[in-house]
PDB file of N, CA and C in Angstrom:
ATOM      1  N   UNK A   1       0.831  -1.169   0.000  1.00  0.00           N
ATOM      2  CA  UNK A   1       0.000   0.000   0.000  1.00  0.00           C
ATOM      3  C   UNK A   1       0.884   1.243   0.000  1.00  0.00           C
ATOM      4  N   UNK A   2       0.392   2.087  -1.076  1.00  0.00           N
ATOM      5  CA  UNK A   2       1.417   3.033  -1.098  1.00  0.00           C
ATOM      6  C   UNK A   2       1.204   4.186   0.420  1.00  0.00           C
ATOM      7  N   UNK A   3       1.780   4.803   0.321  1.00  0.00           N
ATOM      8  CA  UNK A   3       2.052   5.600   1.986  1.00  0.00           C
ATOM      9  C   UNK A   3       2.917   7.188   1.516  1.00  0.00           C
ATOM     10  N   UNK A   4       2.526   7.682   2.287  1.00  0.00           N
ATOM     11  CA  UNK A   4       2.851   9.709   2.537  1.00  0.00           C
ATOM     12  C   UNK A   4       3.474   9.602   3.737  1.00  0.00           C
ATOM     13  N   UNK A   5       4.752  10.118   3.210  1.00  0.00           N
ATOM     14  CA  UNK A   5       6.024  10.002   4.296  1.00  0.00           C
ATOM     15  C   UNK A   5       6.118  11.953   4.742  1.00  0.00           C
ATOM     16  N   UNK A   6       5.683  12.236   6.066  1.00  0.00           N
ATOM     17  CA  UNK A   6       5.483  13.529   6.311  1.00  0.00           C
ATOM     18  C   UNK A   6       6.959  13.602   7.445  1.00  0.00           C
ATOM     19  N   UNK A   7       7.892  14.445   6.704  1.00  0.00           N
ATOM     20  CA  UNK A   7       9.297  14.660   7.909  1.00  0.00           C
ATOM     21  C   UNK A   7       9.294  16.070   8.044  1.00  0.00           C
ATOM     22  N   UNK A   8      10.168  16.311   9.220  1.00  0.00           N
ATOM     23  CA  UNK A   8      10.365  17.917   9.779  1.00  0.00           C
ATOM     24  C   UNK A   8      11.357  17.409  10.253  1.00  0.00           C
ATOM     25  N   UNK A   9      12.580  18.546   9.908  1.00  0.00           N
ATOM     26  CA  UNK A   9      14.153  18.375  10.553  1.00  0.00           C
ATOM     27  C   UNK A   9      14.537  19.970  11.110  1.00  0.00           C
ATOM     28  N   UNK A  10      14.436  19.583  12.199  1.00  0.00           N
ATOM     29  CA  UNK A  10      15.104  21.845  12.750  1.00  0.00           C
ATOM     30  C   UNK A  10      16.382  21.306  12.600  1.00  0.00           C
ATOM     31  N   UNK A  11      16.860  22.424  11.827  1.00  0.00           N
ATOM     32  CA  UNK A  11      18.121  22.547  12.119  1.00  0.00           C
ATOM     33  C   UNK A  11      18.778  22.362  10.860  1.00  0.00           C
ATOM     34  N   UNK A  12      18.387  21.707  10.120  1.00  0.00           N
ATOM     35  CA  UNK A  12      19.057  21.347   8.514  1.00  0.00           C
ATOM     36  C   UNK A  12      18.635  22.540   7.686  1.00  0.00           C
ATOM     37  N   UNK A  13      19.790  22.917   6.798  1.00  0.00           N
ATOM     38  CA  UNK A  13      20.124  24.211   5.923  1.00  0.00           C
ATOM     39  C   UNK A  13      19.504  23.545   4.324  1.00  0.00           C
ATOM     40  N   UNK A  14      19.113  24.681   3.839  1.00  0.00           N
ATOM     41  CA  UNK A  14      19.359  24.299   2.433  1.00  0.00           C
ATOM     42  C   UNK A  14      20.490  24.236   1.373  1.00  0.00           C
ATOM     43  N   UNK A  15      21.572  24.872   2.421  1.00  0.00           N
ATOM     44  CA  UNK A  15      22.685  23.706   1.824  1.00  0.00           C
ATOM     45  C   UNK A  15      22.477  22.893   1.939  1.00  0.00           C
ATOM     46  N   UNK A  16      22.660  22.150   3.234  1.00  0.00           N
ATOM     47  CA  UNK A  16      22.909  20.749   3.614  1.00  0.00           C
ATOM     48  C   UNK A  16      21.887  19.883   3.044  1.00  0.00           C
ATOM     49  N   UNK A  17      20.376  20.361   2.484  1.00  0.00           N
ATOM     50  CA  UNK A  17      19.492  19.463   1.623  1.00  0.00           C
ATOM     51  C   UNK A  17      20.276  19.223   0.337  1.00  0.00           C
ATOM     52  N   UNK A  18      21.008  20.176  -0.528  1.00  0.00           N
ATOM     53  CA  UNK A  18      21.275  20.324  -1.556  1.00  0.00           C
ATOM     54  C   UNK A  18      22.652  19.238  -1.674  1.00  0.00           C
ATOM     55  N   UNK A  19      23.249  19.341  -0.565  1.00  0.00           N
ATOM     56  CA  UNK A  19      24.511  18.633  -0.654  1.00  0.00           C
ATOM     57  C   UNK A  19      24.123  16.832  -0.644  1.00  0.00           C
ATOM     58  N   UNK A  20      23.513  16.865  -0.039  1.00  0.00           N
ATOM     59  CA  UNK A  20      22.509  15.322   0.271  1.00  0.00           C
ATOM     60  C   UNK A  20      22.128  15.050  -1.130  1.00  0.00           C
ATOM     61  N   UNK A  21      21.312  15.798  -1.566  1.00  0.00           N
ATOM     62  CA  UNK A  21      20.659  15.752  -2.563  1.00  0.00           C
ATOM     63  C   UNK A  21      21.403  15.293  -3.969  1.00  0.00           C
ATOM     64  N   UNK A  22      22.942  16.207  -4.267  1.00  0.00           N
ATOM     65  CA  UNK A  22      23.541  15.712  -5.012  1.00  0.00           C
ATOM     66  C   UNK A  22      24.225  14.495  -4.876  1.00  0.00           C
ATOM     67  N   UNK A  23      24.601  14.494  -3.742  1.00  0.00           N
ATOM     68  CA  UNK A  23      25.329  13.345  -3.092  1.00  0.00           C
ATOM     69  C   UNK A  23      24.561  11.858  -3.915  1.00  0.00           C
ATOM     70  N   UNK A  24      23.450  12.150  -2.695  1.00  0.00           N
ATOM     71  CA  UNK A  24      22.761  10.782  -3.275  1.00  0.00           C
ATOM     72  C   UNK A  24      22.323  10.487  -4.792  1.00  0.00           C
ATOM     73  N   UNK A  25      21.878  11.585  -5.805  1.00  0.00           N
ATOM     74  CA  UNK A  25      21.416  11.697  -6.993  1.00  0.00           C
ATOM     75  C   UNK A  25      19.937  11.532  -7.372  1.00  0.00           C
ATOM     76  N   UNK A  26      19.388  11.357  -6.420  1.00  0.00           N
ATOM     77  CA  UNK A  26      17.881  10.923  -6.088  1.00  0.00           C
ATOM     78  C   UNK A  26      17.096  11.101  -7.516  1.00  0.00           C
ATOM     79  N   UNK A  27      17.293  11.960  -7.982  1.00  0.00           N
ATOM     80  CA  UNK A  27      16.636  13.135  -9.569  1.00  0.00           C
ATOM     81  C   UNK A  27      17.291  12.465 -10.434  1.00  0.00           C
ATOM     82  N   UNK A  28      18.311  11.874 -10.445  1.00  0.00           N
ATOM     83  CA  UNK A  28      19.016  10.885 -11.255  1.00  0.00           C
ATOM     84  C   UNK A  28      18.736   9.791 -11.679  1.00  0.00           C
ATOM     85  N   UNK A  29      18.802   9.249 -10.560  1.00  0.00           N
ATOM     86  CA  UNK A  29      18.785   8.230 -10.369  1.00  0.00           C
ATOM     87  C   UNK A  29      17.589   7.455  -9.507  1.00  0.00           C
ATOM     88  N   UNK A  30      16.498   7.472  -9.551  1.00  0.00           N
ATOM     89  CA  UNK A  30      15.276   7.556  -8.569  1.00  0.00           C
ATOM     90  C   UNK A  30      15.391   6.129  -7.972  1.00  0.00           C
ATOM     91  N   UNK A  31      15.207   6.776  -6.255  1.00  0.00           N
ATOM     92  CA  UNK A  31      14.699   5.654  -5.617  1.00  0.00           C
ATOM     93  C   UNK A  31      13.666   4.582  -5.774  1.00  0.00           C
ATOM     94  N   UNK A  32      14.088   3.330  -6.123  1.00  0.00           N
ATOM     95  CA  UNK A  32      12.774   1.894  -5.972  1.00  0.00           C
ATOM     96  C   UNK A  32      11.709   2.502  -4.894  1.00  0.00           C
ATOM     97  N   UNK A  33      10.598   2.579  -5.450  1.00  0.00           N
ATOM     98  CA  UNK A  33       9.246   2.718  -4.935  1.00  0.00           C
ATOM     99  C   UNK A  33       8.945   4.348  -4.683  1.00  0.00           C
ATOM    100  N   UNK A  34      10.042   5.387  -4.597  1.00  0.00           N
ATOM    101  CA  UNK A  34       9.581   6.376  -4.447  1.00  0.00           C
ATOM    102  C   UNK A  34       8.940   7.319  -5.551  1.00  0.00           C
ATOM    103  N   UNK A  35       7.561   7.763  -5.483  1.00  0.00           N
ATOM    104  CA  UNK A  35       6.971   7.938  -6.425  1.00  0.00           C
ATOM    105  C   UNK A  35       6.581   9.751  -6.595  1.00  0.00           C
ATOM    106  N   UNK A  36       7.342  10.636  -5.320  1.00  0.00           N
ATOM    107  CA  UNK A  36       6.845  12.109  -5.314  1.00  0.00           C
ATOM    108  C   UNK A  36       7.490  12.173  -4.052  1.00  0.00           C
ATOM    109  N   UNK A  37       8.413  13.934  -4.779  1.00  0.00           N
ATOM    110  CA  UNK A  37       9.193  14.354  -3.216  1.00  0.00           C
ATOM    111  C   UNK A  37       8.791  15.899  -3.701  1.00  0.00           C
ATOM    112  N   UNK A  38       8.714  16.511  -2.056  1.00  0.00           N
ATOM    113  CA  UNK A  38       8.467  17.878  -2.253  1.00  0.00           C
ATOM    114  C   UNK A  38       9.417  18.059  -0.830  1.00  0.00           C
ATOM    115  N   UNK A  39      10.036  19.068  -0.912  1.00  0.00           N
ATOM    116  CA  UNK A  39      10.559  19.664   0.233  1.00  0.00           C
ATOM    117  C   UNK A  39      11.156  21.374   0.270  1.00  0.00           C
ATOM    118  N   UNK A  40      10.246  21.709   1.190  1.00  0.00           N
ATOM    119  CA  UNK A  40      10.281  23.277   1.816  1.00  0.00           C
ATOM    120  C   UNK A  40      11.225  23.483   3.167  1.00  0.00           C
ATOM    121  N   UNK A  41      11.625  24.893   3.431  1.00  0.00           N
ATOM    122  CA  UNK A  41      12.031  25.759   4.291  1.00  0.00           C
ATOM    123  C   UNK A  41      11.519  26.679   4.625  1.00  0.00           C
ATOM    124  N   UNK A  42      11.313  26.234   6.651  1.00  0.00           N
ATOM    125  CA  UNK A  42      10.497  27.912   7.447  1.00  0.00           C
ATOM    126  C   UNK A  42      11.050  27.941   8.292  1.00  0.00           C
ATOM    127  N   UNK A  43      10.467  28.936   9.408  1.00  0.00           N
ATOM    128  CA  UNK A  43      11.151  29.194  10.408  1.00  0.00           C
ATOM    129  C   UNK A  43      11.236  27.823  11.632  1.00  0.00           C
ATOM    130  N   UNK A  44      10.957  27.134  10.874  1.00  0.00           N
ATOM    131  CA  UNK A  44      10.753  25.585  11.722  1.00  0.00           C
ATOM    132  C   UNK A  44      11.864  24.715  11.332  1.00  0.00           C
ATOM    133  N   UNK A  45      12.630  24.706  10.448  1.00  0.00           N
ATOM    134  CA  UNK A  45      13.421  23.667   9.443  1.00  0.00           C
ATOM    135  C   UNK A  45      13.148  23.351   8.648  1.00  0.00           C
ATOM    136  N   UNK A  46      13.386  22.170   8.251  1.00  0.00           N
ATOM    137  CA  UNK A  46      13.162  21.398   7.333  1.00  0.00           C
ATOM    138  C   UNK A  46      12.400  20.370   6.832  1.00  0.00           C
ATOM    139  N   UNK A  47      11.490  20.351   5.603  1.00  0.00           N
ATOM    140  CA  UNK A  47       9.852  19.740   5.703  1.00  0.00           C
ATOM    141  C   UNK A  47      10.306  19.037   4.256  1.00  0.00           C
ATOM    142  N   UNK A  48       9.461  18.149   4.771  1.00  0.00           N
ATOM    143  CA  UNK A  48       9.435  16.792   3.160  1.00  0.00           C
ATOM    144  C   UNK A  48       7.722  16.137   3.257  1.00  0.00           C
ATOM    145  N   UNK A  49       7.092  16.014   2.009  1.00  0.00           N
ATOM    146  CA  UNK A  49       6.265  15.863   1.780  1.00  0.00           C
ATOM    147  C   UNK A  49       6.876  14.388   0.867  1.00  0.00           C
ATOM    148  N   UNK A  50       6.388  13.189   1.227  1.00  0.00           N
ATOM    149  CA  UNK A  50       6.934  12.170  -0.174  1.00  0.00           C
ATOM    150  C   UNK A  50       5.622  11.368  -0.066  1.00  0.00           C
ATOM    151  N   UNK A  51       5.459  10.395  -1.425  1.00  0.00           N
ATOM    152  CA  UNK A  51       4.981   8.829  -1.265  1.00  0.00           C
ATOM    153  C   UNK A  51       5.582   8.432  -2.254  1.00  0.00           C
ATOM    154  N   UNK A  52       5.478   7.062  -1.486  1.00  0.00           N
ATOM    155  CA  UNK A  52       6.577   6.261  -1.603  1.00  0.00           C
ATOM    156  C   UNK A  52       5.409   4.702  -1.690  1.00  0.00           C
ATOM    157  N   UNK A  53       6.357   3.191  -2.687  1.00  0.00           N
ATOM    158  CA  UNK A  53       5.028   2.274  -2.592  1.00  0.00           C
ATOM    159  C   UNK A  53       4.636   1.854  -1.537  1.00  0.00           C
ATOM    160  N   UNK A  54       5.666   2.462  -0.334  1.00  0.00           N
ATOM    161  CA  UNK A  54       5.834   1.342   0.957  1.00  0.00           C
ATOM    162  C   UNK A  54       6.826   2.059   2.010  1.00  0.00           C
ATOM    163  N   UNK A  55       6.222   2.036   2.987  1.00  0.00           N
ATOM    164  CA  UNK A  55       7.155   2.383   4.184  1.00  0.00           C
ATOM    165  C   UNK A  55       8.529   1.287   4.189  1.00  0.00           C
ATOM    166  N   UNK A  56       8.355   0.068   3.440  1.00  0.00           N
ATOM    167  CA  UNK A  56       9.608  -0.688   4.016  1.00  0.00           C
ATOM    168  C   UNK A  56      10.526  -0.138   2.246  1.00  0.00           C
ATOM    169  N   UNK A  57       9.633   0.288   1.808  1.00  0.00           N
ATOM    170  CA  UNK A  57      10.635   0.753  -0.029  1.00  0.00           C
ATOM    171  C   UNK A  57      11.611   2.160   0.690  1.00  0.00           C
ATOM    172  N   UNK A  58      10.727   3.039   1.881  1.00  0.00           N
ATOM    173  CA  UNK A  58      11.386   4.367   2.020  1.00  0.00           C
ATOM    174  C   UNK A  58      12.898   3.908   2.758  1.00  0.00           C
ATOM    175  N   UNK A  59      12.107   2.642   3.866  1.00  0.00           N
ATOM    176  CA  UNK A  59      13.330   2.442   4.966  1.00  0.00           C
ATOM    177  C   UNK A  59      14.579   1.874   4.043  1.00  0.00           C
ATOM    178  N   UNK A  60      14.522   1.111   3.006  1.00  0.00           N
ATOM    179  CA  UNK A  60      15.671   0.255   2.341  1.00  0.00           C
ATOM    180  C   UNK A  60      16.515   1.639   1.564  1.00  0.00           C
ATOM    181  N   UNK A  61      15.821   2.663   0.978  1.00  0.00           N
ATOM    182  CA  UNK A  61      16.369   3.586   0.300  1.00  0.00           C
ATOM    183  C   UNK A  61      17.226   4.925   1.183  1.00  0.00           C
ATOM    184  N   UNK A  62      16.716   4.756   2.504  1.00  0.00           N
ATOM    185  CA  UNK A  62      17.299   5.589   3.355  1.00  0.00           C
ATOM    186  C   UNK A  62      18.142   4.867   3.900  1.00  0.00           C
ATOM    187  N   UNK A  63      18.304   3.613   4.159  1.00  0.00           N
ATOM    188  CA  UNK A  63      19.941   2.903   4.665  1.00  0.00           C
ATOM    189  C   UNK A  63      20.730   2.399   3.527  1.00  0.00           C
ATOM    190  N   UNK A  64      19.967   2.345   2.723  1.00  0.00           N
ATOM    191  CA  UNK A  64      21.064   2.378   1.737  1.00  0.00           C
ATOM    192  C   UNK A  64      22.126   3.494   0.962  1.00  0.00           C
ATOM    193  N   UNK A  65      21.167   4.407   0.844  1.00  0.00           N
ATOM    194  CA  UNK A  65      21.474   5.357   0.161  1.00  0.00           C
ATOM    195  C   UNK A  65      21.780   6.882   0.866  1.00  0.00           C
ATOM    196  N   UNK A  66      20.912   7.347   1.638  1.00  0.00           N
ATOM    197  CA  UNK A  66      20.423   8.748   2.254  1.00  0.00           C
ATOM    198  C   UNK A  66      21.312   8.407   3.393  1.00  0.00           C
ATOM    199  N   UNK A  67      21.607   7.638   4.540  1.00  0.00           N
ATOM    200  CA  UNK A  67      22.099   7.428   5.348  1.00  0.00           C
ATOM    201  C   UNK A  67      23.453   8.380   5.303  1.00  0.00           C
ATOM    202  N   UNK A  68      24.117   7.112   4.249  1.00  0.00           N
ATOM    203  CA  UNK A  68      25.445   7.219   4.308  1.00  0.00           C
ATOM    204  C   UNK A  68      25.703   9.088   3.735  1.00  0.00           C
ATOM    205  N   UNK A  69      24.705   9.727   3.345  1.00  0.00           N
ATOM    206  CA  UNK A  69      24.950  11.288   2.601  1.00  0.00           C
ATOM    207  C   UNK A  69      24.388  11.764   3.351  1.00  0.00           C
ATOM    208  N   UNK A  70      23.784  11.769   4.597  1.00  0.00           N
ATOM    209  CA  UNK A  70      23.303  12.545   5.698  1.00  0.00           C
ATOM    210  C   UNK A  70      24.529  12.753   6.487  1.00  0.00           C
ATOM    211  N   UNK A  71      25.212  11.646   6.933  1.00  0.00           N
ATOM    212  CA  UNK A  71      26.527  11.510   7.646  1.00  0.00           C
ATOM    213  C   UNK A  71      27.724  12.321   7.213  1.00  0.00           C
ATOM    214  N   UNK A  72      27.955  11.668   5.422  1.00  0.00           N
ATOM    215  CA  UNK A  72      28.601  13.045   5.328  1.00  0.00           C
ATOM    216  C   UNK A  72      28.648  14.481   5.099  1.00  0.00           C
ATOM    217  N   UNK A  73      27.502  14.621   4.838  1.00  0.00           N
ATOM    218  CA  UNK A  73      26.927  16.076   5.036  1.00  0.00           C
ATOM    219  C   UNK A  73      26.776  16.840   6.593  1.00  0.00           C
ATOM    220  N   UNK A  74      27.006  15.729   7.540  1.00  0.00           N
ATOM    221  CA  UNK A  74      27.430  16.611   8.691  1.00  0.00           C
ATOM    222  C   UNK A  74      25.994  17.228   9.338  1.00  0.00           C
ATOM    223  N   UNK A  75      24.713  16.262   8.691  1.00  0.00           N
ATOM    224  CA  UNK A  75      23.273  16.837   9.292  1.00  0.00           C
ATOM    225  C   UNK A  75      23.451  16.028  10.956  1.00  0.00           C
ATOM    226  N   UNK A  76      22.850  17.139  11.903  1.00  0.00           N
ATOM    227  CA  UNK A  76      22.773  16.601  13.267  1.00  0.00           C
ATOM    228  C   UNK A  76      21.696  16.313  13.544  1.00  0.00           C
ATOM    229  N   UNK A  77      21.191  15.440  15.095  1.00  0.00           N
ATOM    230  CA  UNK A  77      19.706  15.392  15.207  1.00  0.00           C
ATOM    231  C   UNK A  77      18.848  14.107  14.369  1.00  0.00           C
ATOM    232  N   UNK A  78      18.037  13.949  14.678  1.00  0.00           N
ATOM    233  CA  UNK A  78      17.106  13.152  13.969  1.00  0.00           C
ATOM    234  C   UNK A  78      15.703  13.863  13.619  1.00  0.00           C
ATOM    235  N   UNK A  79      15.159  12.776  12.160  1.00  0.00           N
ATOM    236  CA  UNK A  79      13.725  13.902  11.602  1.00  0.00           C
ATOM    237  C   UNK A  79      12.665  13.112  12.172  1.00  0.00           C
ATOM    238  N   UNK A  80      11.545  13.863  12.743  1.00  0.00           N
ATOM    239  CA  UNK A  80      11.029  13.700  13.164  1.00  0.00           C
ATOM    240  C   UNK A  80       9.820  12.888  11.627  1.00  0.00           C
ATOM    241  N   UNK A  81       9.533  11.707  11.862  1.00  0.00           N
ATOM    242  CA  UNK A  81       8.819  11.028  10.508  1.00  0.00           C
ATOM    243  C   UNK A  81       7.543  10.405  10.497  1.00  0.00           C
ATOM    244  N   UNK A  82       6.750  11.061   9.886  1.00  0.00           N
ATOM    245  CA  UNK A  82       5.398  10.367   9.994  1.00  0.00           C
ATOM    246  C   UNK A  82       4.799   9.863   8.768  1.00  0.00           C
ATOM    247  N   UNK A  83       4.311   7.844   8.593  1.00  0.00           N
ATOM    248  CA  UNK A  83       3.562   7.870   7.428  1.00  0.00           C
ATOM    249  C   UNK A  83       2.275   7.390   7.806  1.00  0.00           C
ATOM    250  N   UNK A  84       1.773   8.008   6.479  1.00  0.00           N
ATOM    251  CA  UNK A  84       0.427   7.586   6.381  1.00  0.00           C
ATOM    252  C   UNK A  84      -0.032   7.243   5.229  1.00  0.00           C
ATOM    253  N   UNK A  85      -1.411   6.379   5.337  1.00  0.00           N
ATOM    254  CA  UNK A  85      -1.369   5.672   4.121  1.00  0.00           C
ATOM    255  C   UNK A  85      -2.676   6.723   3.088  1.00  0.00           C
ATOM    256  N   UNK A  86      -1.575   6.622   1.776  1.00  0.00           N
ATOM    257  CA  UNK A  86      -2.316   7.249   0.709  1.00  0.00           C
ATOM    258  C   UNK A  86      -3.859   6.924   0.166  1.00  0.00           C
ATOM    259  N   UNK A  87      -4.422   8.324   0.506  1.00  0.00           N
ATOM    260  CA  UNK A  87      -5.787   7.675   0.162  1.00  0.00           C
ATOM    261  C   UNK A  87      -6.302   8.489  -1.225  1.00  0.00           C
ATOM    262  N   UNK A  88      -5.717   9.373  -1.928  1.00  0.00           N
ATOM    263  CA  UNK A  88      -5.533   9.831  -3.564  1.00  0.00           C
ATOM    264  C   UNK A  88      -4.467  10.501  -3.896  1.00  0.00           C
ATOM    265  N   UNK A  89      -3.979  10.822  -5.055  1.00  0.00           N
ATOM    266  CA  UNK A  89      -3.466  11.296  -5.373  1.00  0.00           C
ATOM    267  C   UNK A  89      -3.625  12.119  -6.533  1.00  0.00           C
ATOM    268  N   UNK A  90      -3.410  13.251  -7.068  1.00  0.00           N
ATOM    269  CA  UNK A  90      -3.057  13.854  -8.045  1.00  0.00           C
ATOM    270  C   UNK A  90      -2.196  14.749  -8.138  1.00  0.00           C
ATOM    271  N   UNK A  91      -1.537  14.550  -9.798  1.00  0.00           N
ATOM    272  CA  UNK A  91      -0.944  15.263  -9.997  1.00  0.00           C
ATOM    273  C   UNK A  91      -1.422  16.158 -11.458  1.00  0.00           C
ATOM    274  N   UNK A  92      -1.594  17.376 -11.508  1.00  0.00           N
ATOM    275  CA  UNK A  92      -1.939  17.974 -12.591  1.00  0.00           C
ATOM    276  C   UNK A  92      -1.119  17.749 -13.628  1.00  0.00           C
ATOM    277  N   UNK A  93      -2.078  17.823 -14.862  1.00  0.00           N
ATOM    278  CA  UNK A  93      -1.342  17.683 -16.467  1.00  0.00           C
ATOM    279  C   UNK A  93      -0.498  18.617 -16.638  1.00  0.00           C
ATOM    280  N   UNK A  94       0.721  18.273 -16.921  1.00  0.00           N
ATOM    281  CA  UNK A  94       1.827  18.851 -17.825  1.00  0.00           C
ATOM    282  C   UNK A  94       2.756  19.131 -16.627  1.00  0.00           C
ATOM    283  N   UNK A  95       2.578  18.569 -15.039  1.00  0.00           N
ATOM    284  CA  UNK A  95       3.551  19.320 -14.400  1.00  0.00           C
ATOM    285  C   UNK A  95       4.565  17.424 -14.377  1.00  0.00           C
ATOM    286  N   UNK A  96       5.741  18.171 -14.176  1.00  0.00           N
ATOM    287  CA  UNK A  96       6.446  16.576 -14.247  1.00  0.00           C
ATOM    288  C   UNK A  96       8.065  17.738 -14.001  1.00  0.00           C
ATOM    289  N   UNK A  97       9.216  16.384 -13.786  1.00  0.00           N
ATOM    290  CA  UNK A  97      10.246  17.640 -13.220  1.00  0.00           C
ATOM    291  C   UNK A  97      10.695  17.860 -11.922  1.00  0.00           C
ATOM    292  N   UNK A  98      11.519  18.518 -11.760  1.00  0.00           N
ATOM    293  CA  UNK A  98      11.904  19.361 -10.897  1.00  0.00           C
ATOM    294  C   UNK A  98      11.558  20.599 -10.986  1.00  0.00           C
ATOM    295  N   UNK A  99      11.936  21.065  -9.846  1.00  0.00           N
ATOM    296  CA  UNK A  99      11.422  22.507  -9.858  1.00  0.00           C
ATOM    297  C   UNK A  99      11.951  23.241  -8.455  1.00  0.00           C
TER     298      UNK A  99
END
């Protein structure tokens, strides 16, 4: 069952997303089962909106992959992570990408 992975990290920069980000290649190279990432900055930290096919698809892609580029990116702390299971989705025509 696919699932909405809701995180908040205080304290992580948008460097330090960006450095992760290349690190791992995620946009590259896309994670098995992850199917939509969004992530913002407020006066709170750091926010991720994802779904993914499976909470156990997010956990294999974050020790495999994200782990080891969190570490060296020097992020402190742990994100606070909540899923829940997807009950629709859309995405409007013609949007696809980064952004």
């Amino acid at each position: 069952m696919a699932v909405v992975l809701s995180m908040h990290w205080a304290g992580v920069t948008p460097e330090q997303y960006d450095t992760v980000r290349d690190t791992v290649g995620w946009e590259e190279v896309p994670a098995a089962g992850g199917q939509m990432h969004v992530a913002w900055f407020d006066d709170q930290g750091f926010h991720v909106t994802d779904v993914w096919d499976s909470q156990e698809a997010f956990e294999a892609f974050f020790g495999e992959r994200l782990a080891p580029a969190i570490q060296k990116a020097g992020l402190t702390g742990s994100p606070e992570i909540v899923f829940s299971p997807l009950h629709r989705r859309f995405v409007a025509p013609g949007v696809s990408g980064t952004g």
